[in-house]
N, C-alpha and C. Protein backbone atom coordinates (compact mmCIF):
# COMPACT_ATOMS: atom_id res chain seq x y z
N UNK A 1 0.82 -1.18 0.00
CA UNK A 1 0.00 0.00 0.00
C UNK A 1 0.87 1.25 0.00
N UNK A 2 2.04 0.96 -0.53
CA UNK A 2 2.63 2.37 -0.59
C UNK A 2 2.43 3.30 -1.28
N UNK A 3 2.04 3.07 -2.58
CA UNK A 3 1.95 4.37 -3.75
C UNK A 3 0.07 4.92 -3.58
N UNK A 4 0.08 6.09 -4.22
CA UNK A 4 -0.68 6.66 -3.90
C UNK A 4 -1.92 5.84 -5.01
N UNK A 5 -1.38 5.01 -6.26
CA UNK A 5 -2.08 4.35 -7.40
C UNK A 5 -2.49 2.74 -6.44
N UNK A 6 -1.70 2.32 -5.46
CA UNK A 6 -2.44 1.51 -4.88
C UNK A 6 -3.51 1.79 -3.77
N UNK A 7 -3.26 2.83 -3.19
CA UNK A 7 -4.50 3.27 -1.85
C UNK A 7 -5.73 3.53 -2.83
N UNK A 8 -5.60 4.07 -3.71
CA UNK A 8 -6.56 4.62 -4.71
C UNK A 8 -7.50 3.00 -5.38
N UNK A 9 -6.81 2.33 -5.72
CA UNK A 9 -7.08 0.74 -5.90
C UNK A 9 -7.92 0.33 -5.20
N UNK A 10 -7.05 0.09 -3.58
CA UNK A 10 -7.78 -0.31 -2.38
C UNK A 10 -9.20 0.44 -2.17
N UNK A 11 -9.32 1.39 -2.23
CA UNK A 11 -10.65 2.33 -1.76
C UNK A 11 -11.49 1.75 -2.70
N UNK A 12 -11.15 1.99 -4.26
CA UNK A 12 -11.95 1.87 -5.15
C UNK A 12 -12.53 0.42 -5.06
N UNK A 13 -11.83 -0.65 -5.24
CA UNK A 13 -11.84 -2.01 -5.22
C UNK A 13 -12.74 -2.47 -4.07
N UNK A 14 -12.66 -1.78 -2.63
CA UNK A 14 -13.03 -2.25 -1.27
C UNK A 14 -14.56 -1.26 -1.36
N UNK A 15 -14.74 -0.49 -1.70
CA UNK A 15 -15.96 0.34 -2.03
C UNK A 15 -17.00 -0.23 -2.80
N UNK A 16 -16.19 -0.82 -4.22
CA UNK A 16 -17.14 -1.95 -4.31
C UNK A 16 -17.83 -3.09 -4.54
N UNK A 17 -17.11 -3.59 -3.92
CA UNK A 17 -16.97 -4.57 -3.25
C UNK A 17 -18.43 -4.94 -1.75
N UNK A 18 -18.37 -3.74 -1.07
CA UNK A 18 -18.84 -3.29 0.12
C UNK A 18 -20.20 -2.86 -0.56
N UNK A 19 -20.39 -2.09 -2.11
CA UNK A 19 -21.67 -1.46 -2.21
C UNK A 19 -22.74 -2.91 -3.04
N UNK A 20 -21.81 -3.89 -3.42
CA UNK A 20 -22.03 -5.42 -4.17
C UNK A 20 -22.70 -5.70 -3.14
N UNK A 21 -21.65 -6.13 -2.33
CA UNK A 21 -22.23 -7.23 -1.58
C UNK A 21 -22.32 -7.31 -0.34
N UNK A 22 -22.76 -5.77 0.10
CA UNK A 22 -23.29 -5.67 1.14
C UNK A 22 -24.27 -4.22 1.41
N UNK A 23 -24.43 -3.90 0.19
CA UNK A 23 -25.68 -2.98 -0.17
C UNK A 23 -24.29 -1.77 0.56
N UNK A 24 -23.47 -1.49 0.91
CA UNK A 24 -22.76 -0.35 1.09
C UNK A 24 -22.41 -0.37 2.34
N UNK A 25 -23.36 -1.03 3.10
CA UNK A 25 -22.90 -1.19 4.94
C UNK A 25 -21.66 -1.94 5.20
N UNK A 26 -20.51 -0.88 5.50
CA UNK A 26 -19.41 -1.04 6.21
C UNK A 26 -19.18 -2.11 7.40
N UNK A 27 -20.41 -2.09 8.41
CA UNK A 27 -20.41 -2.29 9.32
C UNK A 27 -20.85 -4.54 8.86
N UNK A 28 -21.44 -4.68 7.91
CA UNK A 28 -21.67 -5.85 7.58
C UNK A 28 -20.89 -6.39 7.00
N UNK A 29 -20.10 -5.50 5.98
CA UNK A 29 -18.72 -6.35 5.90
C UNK A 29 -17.68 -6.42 6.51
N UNK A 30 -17.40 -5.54 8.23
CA UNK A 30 -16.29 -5.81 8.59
C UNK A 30 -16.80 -7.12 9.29
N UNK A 31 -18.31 -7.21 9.92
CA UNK A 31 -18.57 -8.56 9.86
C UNK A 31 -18.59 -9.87 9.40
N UNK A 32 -18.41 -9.76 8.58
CA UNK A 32 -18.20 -10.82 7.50
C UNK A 32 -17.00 -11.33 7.11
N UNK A 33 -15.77 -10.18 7.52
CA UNK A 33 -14.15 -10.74 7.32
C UNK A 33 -14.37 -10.76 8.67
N UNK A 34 -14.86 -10.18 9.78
CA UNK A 34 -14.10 -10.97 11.38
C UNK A 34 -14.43 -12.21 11.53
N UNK A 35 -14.24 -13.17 10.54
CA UNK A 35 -14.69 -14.58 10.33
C UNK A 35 -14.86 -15.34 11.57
N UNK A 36 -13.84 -15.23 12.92
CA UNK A 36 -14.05 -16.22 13.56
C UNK A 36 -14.77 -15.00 15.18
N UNK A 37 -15.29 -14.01 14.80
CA UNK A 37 -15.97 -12.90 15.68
C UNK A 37 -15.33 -12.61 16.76
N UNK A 38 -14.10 -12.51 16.60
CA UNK A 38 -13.24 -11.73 18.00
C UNK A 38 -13.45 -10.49 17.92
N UNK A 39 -14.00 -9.34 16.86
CA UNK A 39 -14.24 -7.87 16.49
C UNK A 39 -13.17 -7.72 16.03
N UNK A 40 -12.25 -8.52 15.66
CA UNK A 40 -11.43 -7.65 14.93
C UNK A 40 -10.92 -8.37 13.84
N UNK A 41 -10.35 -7.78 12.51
CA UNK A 41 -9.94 -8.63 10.94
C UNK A 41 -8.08 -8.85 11.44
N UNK A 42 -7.91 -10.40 11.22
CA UNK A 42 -6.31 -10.16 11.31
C UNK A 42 -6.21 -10.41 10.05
N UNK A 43 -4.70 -10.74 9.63
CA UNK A 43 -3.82 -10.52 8.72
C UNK A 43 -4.26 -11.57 7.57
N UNK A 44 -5.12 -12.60 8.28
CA UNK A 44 -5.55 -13.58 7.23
C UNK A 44 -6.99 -13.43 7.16
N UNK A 45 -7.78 -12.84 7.53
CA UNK A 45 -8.95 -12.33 7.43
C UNK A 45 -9.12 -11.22 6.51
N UNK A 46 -8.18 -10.21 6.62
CA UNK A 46 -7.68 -9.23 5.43
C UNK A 46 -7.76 -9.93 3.78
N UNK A 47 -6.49 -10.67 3.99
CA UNK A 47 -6.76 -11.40 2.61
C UNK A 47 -7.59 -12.02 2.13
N UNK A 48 -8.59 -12.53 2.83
CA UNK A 48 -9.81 -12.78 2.10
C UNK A 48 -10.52 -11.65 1.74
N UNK A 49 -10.57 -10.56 2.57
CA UNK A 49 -11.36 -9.13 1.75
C UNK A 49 -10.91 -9.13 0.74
N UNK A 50 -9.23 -8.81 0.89
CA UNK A 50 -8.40 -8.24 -0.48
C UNK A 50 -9.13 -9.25 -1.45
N UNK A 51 -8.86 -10.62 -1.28
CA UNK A 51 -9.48 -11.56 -2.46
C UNK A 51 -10.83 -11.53 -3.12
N UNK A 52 -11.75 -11.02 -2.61
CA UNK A 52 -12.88 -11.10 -2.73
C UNK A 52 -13.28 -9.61 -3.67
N UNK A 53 -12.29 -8.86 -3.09
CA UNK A 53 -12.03 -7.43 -3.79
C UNK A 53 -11.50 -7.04 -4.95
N UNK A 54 -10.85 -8.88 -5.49
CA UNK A 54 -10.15 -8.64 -6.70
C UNK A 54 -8.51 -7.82 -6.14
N UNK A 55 -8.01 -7.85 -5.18
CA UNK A 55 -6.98 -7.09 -4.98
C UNK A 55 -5.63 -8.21 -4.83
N UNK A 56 -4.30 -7.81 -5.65
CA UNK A 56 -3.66 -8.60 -5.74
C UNK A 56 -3.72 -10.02 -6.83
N UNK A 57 -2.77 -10.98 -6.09
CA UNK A 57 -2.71 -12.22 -6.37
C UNK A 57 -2.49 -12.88 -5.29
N UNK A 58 -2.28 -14.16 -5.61
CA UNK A 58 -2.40 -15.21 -4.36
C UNK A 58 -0.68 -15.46 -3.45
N UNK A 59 0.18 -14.75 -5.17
CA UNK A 59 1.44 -14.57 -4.14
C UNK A 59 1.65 -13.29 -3.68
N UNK A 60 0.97 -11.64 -3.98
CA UNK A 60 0.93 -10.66 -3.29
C UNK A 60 0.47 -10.58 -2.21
N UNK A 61 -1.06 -10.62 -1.78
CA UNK A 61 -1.71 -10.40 -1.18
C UNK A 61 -1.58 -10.58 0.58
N UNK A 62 -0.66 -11.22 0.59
CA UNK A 62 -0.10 -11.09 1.86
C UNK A 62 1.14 -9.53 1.95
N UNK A 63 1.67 -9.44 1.21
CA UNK A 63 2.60 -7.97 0.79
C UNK A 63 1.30 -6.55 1.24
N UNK A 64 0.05 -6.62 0.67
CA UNK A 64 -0.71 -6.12 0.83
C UNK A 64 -1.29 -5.73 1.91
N UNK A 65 -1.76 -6.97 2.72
CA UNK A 65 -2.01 -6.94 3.54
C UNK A 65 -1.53 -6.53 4.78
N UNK A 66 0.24 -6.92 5.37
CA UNK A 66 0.94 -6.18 6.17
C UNK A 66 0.96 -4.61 6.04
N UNK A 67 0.99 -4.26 4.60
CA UNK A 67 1.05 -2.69 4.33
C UNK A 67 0.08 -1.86 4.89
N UNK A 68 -1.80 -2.78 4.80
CA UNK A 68 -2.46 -2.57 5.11
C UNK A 68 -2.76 -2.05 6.67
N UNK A 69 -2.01 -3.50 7.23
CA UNK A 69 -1.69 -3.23 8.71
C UNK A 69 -0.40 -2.36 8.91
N UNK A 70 0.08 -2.56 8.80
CA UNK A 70 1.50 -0.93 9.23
C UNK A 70 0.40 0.63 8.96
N UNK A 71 0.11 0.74 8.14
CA UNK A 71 -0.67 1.66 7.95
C UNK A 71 -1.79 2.19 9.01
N UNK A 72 -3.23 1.27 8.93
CA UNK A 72 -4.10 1.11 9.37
C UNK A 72 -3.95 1.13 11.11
N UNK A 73 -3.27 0.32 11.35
CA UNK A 73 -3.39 -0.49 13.22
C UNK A 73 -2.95 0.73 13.80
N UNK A 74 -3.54 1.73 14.29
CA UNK A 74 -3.16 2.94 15.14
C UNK A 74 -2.62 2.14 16.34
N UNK A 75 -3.43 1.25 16.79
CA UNK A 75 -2.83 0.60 18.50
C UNK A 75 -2.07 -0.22 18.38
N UNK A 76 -2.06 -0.56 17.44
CA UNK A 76 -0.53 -1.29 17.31
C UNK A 76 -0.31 -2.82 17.50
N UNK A 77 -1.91 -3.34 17.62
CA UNK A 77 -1.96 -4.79 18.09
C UNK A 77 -1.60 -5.71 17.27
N UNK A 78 -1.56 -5.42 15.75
CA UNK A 78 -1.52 -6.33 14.63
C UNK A 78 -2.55 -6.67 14.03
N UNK A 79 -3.89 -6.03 14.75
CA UNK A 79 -5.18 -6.41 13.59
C UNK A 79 -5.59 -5.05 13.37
N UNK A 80 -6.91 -5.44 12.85
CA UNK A 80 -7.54 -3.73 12.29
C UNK A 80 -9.01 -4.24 13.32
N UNK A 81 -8.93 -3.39 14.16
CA UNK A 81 -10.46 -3.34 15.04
C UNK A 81 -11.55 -2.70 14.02
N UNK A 82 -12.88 -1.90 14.35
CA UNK A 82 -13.97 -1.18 13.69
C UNK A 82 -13.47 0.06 13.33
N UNK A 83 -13.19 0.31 14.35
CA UNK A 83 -12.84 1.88 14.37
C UNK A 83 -11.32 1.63 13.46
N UNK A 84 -10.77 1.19 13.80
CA UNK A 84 -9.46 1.52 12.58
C UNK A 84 -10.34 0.90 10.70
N UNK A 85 -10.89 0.56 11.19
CA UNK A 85 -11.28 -0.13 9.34
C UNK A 85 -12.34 1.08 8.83
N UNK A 86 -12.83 1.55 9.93
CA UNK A 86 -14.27 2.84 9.80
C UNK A 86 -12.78 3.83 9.93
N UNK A 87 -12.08 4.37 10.01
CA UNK A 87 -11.54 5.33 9.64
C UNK A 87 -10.58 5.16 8.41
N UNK A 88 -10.83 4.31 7.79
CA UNK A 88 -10.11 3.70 6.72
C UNK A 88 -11.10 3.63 5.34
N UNK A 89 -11.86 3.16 5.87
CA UNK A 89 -12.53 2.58 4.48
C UNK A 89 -14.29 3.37 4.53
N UNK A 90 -14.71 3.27 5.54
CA UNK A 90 -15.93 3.94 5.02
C UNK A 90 -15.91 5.74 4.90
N UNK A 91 -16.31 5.33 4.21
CA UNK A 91 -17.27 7.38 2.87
C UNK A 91 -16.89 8.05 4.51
N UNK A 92 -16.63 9.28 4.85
CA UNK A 92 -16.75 10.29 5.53
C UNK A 92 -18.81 10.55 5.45
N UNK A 93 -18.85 10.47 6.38
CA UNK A 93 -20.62 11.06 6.98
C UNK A 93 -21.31 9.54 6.26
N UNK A 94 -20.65 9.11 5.88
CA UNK A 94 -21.64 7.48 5.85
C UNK A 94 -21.54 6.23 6.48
C-alpha cells in the first residue's frame, strides 16, 4: 500500500466490493471478514477481503495486507479493530 495508485485501488476495489455485496454497509462487511468474531480482521482475514475485492494475487496479497496493517493499526496490536477499518474505508458522513 505504498503508492498513492495503490491506496486509490484499495478504496476503489473495497468500495465496491462493500456497495455489491453488502448494499454499502461497512459495518456488515467488517462482519463478515471478522470470520471467527473476536471484532477484529487479522492478517488472514484481510486477505480474504483483499481476495474477494479482486486485490492482488495469491502470491501478493499477503505484501498487501501487512502494508495494510503498518498503515491502518493505530494501536498497534496487529489487527484492524472497527474503528481503525471505519476510519479507513468507510465514505466520511456514511
Amino acid at each position: 500500500m505504498a503508492s498513492e495508485e495503490n491506496r486509490r485501488e484499495l478504496d476503489e476495489k473495497v468500495t465496491a466490493l462493500v456497495a455489491i455485496r453488502f448494499g454499502g454497509d461497512y459495518r456488515a462487511a467488517f462482519a463478515r471478514y471478522d470470520a471467527n468474531g473476536d471484532g477484529v480482521i487479522s492478517k488472514d482475514e484481510l486477505k480474504a477481503l483483499l481476495a474477494d475485492a479482486g486485490i492482488g494475487s495469491g502470491l501478493t496479497r499477503w505484501a498487501w495486507a501487512n502494508g495494510i496493517i503498518e498503515a491502518v493499526d493505530t494501536n498497534r496490536d496487529g489487527v484492524i479493530d472497527w474503528a481503525e477499518f471505519e476510519a479507513v474505508f468507510q465514505p466520511t458522513g456514511g
